[in-house]
PDB file of N, CA and C in Angstrom:
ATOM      1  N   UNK A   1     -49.802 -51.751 -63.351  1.00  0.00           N
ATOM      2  CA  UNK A   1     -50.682 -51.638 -62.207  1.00  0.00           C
ATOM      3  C   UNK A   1     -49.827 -51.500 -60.947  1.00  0.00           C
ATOM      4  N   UNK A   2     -50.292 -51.111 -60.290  1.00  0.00           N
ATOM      5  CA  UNK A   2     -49.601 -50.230 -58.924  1.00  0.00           C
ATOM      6  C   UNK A   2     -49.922 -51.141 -57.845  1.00  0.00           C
ATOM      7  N   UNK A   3     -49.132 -51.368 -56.539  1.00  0.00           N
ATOM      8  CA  UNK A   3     -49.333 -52.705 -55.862  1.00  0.00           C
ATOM      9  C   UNK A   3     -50.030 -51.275 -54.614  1.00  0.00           C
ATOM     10  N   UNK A   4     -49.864 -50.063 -54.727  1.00  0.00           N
ATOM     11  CA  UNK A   4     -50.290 -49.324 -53.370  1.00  0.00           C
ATOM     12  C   UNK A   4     -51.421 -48.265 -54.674  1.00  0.00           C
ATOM     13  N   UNK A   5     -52.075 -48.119 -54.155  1.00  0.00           N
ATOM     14  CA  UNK A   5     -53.170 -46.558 -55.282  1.00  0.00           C
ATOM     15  C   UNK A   5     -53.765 -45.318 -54.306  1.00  0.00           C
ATOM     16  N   UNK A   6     -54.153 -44.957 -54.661  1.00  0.00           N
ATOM     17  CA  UNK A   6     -55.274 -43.493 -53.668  1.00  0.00           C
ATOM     18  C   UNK A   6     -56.080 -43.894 -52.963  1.00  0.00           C
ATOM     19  N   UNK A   7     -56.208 -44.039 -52.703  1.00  0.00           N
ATOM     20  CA  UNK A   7     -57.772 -44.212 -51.057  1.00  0.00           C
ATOM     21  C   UNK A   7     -57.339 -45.695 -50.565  1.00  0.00           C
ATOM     22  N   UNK A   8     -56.216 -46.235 -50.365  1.00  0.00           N
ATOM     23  CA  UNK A   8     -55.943 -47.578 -49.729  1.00  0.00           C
ATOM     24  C   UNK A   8     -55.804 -47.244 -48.629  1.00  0.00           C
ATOM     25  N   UNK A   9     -56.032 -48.300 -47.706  1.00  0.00           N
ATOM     26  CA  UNK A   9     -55.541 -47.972 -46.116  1.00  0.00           C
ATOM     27  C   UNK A   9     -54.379 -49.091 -45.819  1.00  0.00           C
ATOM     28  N   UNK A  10     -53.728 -48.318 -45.864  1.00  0.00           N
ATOM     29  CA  UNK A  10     -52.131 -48.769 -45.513  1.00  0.00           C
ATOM     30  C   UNK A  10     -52.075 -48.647 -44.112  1.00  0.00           C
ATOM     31  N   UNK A  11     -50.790 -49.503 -43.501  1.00  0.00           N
ATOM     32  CA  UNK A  11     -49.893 -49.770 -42.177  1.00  0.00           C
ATOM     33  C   UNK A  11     -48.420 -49.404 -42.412  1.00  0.00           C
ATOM     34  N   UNK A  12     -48.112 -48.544 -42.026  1.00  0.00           N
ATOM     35  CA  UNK A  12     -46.209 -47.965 -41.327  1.00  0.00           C
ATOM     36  C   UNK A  12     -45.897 -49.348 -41.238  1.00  0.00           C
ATOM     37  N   UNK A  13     -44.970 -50.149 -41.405  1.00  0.00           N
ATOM     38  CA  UNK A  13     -44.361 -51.338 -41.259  1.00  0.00           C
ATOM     39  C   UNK A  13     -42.823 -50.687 -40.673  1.00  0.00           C
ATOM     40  N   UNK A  14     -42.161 -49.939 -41.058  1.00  0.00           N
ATOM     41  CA  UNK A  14     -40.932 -49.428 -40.830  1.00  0.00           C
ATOM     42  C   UNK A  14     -40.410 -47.894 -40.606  1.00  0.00           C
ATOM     43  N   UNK A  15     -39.730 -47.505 -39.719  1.00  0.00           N
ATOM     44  CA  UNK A  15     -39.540 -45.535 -39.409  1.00  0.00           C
ATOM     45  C   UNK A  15     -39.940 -45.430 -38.423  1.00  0.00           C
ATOM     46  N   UNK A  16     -40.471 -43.971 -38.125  1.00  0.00           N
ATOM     47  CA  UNK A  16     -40.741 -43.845 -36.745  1.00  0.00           C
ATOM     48  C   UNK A  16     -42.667 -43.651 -36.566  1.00  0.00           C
ATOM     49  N   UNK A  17     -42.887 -43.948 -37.470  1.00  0.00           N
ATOM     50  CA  UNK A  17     -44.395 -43.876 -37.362  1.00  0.00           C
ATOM     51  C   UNK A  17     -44.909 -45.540 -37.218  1.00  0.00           C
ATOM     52  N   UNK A  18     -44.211 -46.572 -37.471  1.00  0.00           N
ATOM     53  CA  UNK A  18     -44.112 -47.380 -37.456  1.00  0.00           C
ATOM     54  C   UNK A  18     -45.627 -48.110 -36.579  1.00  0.00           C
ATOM     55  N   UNK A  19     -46.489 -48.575 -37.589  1.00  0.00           N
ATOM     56  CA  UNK A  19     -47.440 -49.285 -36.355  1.00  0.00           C
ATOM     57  C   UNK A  19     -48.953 -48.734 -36.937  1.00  0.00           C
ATOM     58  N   UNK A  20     -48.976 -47.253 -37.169  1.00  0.00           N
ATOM     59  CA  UNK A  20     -49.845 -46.620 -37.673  1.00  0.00           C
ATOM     60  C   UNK A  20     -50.743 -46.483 -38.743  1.00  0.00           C
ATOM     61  N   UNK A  21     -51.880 -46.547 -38.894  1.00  0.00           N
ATOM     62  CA  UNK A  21     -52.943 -46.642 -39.884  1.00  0.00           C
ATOM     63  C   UNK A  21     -53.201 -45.921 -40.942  1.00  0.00           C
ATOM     64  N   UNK A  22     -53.621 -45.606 -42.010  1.00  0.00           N
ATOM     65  CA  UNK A  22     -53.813 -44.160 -42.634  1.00  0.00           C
ATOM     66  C   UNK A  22     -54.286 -44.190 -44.008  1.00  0.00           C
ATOM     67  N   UNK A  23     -54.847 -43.712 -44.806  1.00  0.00           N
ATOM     68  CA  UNK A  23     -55.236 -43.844 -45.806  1.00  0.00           C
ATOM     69  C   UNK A  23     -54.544 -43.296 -47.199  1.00  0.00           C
ATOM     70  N   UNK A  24     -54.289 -43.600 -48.201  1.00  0.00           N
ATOM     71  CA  UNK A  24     -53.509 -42.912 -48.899  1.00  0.00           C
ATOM     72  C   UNK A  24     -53.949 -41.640 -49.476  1.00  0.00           C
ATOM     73  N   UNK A  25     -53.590 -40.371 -49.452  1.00  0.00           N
ATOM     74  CA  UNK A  25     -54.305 -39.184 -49.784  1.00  0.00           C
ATOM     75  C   UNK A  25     -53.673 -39.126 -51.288  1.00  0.00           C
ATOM     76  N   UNK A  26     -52.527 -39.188 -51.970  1.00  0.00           N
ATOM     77  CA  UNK A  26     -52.092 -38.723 -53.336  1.00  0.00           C
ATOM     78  C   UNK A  26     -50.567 -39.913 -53.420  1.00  0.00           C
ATOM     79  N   UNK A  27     -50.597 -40.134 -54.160  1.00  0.00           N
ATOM     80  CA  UNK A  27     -49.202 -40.956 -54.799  1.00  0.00           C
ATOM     81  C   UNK A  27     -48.667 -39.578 -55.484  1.00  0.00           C
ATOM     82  N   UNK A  28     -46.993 -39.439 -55.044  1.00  0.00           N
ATOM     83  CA  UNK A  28     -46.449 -38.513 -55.511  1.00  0.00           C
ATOM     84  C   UNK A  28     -45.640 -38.561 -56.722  1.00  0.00           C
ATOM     85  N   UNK A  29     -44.771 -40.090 -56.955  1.00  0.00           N
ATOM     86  CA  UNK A  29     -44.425 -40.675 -57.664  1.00  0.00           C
ATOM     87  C   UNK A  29     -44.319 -42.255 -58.148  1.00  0.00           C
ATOM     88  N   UNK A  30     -43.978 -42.534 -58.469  1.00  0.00           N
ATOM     89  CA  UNK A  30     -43.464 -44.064 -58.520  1.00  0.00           C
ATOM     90  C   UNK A  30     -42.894 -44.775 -57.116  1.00  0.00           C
ATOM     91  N   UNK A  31     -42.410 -44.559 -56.320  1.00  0.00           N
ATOM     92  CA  UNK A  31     -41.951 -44.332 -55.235  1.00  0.00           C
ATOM     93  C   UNK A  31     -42.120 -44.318 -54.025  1.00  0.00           C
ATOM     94  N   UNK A  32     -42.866 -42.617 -54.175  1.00  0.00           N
ATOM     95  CA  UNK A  32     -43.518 -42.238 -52.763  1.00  0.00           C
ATOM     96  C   UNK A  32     -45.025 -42.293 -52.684  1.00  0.00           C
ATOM     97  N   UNK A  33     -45.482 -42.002 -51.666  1.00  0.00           N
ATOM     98  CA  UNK A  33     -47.086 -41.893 -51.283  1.00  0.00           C
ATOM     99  C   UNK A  33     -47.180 -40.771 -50.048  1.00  0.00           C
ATOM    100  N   UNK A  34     -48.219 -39.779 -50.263  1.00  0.00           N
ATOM    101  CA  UNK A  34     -48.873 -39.428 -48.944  1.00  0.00           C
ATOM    102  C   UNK A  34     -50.287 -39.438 -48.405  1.00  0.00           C
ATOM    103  N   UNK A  35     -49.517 -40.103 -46.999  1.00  0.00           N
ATOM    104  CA  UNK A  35     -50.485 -40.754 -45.888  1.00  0.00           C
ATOM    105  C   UNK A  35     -51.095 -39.967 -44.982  1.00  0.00           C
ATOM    106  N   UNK A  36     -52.461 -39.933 -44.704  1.00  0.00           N
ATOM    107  CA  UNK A  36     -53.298 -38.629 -43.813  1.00  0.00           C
ATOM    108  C   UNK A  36     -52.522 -39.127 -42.190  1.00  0.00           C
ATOM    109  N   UNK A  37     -52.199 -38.052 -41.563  1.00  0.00           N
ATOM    110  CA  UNK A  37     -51.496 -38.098 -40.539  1.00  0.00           C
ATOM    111  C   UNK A  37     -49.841 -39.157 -40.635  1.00  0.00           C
ATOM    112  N   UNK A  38     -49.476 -39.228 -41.141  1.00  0.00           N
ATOM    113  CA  UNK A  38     -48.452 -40.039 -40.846  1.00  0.00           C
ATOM    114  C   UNK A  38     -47.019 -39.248 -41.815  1.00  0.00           C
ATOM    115  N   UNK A  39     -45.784 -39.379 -41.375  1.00  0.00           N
ATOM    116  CA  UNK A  39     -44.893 -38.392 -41.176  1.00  0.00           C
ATOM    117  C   UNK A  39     -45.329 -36.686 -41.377  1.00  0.00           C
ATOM    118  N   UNK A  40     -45.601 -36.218 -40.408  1.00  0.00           N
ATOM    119  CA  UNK A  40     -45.986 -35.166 -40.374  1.00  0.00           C
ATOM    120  C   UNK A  40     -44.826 -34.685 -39.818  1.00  0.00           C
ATOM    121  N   UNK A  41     -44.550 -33.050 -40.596  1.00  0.00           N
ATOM    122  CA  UNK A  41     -43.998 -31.762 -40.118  1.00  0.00           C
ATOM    123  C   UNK A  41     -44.344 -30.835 -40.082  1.00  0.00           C
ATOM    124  N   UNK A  42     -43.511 -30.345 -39.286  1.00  0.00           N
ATOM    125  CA  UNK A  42     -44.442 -28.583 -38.937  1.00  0.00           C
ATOM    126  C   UNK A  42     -43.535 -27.874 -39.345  1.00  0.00           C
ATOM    127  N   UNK A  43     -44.596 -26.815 -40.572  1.00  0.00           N
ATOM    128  CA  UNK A  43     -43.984 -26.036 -41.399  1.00  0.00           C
ATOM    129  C   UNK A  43     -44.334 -24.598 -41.410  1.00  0.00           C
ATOM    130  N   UNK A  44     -42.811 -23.659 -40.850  1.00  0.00           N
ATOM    131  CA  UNK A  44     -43.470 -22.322 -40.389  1.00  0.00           C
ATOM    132  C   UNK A  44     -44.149 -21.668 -41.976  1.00  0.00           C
ATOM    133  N   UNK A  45     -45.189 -20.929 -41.511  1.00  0.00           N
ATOM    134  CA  UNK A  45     -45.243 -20.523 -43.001  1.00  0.00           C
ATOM    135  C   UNK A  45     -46.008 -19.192 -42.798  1.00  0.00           C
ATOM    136  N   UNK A  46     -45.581 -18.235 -43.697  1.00  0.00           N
ATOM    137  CA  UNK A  46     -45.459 -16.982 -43.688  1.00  0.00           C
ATOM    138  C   UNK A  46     -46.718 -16.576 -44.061  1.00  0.00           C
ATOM    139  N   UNK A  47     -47.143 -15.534 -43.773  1.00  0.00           N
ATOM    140  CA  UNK A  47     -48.724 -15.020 -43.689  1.00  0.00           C
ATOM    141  C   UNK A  47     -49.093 -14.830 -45.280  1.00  0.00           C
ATOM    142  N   UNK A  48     -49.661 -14.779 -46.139  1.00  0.00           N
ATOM    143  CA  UNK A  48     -50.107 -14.273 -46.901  1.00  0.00           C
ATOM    144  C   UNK A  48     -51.401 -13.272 -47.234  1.00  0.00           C
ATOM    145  N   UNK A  49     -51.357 -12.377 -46.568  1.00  0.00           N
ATOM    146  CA  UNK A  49     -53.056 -11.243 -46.699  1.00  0.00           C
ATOM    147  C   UNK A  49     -53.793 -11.162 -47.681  1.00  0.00           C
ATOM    148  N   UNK A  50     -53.369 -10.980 -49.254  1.00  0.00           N
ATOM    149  CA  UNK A  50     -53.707 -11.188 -50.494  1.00  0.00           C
ATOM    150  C   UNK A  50     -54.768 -12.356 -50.524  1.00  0.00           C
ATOM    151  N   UNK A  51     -54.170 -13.587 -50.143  1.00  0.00           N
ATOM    152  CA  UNK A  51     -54.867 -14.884 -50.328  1.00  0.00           C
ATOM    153  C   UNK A  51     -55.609 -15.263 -48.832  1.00  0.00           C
ATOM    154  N   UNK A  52     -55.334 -14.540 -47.979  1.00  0.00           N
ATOM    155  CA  UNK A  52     -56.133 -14.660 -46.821  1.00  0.00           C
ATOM    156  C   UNK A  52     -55.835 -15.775 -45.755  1.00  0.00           C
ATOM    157  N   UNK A  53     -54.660 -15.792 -46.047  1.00  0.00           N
ATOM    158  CA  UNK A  53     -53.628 -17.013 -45.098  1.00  0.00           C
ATOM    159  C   UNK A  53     -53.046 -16.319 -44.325  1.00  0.00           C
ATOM    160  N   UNK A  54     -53.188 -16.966 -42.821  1.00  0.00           N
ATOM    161  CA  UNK A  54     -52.963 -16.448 -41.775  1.00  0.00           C
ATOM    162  C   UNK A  54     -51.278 -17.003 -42.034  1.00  0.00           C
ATOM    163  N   UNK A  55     -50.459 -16.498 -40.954  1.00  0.00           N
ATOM    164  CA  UNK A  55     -48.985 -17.168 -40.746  1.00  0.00           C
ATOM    165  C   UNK A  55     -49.243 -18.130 -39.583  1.00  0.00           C
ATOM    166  N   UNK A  56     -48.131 -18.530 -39.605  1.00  0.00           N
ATOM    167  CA  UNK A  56     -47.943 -19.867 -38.261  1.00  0.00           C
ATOM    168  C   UNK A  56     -47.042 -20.955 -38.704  1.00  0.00           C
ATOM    169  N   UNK A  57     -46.782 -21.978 -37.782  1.00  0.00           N
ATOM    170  CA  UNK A  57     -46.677 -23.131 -37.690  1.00  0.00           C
ATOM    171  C   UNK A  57     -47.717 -24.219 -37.757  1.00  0.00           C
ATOM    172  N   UNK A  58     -47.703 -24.818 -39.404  1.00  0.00           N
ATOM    173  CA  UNK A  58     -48.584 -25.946 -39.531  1.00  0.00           C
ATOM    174  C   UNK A  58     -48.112 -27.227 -39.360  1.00  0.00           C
ATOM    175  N   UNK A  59     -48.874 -27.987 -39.349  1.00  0.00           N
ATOM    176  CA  UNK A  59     -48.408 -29.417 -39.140  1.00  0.00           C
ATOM    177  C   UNK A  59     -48.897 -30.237 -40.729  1.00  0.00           C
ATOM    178  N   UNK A  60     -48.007 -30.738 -41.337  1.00  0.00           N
ATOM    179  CA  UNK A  60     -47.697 -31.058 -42.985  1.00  0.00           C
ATOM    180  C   UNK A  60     -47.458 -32.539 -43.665  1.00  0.00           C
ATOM    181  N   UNK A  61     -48.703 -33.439 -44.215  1.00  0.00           N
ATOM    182  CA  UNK A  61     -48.457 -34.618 -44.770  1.00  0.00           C
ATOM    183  C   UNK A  61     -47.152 -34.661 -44.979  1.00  0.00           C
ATOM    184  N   UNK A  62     -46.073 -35.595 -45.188  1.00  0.00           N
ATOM    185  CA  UNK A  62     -44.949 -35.396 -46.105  1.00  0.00           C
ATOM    186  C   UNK A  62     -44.781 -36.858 -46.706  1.00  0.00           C
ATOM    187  N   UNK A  63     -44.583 -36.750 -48.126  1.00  0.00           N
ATOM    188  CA  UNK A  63     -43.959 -38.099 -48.484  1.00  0.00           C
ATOM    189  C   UNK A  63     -43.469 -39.389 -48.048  1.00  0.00           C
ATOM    190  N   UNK A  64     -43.617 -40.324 -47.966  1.00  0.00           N
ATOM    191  CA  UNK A  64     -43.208 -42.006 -47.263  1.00  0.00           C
ATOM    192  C   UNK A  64     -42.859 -42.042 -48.578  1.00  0.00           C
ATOM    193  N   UNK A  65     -41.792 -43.280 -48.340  1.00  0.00           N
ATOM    194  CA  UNK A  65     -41.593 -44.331 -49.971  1.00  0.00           C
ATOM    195  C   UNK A  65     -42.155 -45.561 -49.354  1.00  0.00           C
ATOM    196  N   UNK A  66     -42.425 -45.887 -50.844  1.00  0.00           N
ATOM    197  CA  UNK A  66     -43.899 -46.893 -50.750  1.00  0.00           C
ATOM    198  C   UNK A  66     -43.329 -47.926 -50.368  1.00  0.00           C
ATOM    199  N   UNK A  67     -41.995 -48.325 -50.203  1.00  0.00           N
ATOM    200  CA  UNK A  67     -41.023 -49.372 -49.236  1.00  0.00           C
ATOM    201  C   UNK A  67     -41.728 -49.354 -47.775  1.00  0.00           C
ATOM    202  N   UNK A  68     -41.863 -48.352 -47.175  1.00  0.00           N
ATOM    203  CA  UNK A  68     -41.602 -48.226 -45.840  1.00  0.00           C
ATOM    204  C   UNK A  68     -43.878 -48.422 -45.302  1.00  0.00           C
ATOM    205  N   UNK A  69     -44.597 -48.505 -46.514  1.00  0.00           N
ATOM    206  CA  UNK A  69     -46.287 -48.702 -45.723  1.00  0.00           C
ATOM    207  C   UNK A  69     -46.970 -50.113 -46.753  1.00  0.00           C
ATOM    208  N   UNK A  70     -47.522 -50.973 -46.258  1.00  0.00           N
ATOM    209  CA  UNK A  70     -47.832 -52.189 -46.830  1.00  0.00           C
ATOM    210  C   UNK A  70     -49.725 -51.867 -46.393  1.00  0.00           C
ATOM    211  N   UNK A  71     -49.826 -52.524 -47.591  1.00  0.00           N
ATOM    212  CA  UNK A  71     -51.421 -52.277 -47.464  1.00  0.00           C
ATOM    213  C   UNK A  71     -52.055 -53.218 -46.685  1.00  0.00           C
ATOM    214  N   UNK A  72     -53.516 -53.242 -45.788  1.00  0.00           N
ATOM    215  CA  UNK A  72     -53.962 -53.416 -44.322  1.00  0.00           C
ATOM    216  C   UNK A  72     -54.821 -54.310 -44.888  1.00  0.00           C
ATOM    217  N   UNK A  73     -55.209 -55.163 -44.634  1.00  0.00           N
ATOM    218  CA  UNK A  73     -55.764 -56.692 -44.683  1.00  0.00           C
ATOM    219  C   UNK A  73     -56.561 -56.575 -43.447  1.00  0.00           C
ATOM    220  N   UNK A  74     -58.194 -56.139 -43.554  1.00  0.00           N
ATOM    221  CA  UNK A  74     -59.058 -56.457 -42.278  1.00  0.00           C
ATOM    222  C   UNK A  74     -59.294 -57.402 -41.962  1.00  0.00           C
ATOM    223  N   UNK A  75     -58.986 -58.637 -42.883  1.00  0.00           N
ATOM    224  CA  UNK A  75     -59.057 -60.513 -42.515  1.00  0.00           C
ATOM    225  C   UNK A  75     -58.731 -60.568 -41.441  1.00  0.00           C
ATOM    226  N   UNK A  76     -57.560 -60.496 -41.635  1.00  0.00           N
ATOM    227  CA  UNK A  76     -56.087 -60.830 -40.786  1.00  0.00           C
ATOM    228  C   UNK A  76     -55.863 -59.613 -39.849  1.00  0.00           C
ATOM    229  N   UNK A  77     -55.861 -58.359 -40.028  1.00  0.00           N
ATOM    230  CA  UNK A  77     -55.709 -57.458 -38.970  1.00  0.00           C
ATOM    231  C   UNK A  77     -54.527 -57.124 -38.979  1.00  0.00           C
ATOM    232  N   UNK A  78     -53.800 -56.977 -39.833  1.00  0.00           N
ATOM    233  CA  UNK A  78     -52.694 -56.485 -39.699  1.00  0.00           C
ATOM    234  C   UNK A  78     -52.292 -55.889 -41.145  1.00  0.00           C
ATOM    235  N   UNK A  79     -50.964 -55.582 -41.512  1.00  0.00           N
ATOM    236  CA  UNK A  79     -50.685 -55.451 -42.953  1.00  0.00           C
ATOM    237  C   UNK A  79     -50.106 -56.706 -43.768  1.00  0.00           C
ATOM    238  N   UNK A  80     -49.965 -56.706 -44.904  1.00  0.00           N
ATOM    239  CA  UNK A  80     -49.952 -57.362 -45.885  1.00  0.00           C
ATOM    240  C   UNK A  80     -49.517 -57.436 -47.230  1.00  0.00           C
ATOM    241  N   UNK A  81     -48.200 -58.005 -47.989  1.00  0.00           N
ATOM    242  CA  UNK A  81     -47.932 -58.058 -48.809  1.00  0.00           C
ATOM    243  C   UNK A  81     -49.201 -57.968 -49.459  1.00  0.00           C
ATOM    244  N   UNK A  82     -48.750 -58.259 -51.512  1.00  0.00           N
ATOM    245  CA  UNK A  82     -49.611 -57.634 -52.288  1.00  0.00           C
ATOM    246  C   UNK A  82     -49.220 -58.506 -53.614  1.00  0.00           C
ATOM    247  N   UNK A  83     -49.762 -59.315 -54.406  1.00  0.00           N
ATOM    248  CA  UNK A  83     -49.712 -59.840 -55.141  1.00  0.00           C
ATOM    249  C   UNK A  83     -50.401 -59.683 -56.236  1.00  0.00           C
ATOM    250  N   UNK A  84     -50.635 -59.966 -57.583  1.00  0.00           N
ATOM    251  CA  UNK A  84     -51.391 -60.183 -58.640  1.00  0.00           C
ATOM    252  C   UNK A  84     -52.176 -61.141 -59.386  1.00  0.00           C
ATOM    253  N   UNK A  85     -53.171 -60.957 -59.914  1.00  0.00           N
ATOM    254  CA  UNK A  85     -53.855 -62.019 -60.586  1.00  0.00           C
ATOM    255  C   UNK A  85     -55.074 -61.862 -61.350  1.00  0.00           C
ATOM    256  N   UNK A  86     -54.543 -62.913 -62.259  1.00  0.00           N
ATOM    257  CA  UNK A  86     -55.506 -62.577 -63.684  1.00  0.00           C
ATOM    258  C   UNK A  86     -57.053 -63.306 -63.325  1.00  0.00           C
ATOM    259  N   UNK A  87     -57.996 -62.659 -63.451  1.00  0.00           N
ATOM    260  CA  UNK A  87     -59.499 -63.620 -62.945  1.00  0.00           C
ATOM    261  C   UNK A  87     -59.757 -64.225 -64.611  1.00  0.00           C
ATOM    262  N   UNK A  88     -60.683 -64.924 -64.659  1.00  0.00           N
ATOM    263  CA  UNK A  88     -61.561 -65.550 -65.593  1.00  0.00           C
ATOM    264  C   UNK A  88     -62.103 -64.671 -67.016  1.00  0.00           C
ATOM    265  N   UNK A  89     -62.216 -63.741 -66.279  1.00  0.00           N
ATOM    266  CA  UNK A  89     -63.008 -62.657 -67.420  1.00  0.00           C
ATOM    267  C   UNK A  89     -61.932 -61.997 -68.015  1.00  0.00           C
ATOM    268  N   UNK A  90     -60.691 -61.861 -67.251  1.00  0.00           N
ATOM    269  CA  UNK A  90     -59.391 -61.200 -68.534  1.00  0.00           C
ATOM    270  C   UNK A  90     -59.067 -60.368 -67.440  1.00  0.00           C
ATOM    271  N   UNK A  91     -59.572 -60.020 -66.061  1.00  0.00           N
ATOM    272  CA  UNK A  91     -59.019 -58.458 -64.979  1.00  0.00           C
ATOM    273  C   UNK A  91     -58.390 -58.924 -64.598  1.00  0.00           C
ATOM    274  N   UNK A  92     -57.310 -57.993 -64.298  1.00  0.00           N
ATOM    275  CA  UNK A  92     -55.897 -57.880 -63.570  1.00  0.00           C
ATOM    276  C   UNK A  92     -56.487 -57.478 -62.046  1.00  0.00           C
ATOM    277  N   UNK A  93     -56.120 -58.064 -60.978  1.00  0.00           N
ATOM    278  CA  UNK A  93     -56.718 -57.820 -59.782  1.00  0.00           C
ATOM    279  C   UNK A  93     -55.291 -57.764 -58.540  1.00  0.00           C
ATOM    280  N   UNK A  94     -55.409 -57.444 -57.715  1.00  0.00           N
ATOM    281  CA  UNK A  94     -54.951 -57.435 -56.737  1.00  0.00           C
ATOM    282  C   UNK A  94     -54.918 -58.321 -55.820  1.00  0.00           C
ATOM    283  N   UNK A  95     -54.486 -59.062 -55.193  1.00  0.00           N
ATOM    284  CA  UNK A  95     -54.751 -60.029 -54.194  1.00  0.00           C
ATOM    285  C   UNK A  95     -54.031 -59.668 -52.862  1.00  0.00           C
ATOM    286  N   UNK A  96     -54.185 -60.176 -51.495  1.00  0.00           N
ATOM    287  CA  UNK A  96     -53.541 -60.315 -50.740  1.00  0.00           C
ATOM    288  C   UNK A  96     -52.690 -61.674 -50.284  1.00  0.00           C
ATOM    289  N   UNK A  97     -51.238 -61.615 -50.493  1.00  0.00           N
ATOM    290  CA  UNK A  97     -49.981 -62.708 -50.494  1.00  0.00           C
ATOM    291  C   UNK A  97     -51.193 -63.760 -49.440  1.00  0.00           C
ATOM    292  N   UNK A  98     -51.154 -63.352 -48.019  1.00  0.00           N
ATOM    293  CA  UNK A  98     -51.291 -64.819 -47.325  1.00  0.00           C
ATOM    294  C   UNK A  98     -52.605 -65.373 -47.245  1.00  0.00           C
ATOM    295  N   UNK A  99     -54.030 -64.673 -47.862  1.00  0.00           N
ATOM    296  CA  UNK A  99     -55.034 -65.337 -47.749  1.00  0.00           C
ATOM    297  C   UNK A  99     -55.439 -65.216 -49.090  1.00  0.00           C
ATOM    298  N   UNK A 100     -54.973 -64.767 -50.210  1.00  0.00           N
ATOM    299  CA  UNK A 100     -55.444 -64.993 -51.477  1.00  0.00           C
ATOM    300  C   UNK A 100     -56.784 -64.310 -52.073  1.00  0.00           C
ATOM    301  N   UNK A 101     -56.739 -63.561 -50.775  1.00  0.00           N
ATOM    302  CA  UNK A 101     -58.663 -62.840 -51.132  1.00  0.00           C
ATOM    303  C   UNK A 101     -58.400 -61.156 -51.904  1.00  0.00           C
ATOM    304  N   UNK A 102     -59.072 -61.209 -52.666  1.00  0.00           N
ATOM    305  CA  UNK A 102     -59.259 -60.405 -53.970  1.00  0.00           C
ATOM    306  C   UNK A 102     -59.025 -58.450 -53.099  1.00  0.00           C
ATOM    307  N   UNK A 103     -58.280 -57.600 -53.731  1.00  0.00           N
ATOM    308  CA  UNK A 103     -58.466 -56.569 -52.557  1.00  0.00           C
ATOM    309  C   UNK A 103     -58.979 -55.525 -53.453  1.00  0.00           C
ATOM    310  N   UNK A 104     -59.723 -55.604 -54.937  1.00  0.00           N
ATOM    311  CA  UNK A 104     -60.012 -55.113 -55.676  1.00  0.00           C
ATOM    312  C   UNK A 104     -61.511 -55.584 -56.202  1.00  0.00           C
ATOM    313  N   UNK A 105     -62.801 -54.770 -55.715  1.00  0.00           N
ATOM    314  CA  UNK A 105     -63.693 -55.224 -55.954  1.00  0.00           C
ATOM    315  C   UNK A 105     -64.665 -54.897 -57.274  1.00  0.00           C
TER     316      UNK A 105
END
């Protein structure tokens, strides 16, 4: 089980985005994650007519490692380590480290 997954709303804890909110759009690997708006680049990219893509300069999710965004705790308001735990019925759940409340419903 994965301590970060797809649709979490994570916090930048560290880099230059540092501070920032965002939701997780795709886990790329073991590793990394990408976050809607957060390290973004702008990537020139060449027209394609065939497929009906204009050219330009876009602006481009790019990969974080899952070191650098901690998942967002609306308790508390801030971000938040990530812990584990077995409930009653046999599920593996998620918890949050400093208030213990379940982040998996």
């Amino acid at each position: 089980m994965k301590k970060i997954k797809k649709g979490d709303d994570v916090m930048v804890i560290t880099g230059k985005d540092k501070g920032k909110r965002g939701t997780v759009l795709r886990v790329v690997d073991d590793e990394h994650v990408v976050v809607e708006n957060i390290n973004i680049a702008r990537k020139h990219q060449k027209a394609n007519p065939q497929a009906g893509e204009p050219g330009g300069i876009v602006d481009k999710s790019m990969p974080i490692h899952v070191s650098n965004v901690a998942l967002y705790n609306p308790l508390k308001g801030s971000a938040d380590r990530v812990g584990f735990k077995t409930l009653d019925d046999g599920r593996k759940v998620r918890v949050f480290k400093s208030n213990g409340e379940v982040v998996d419903v």
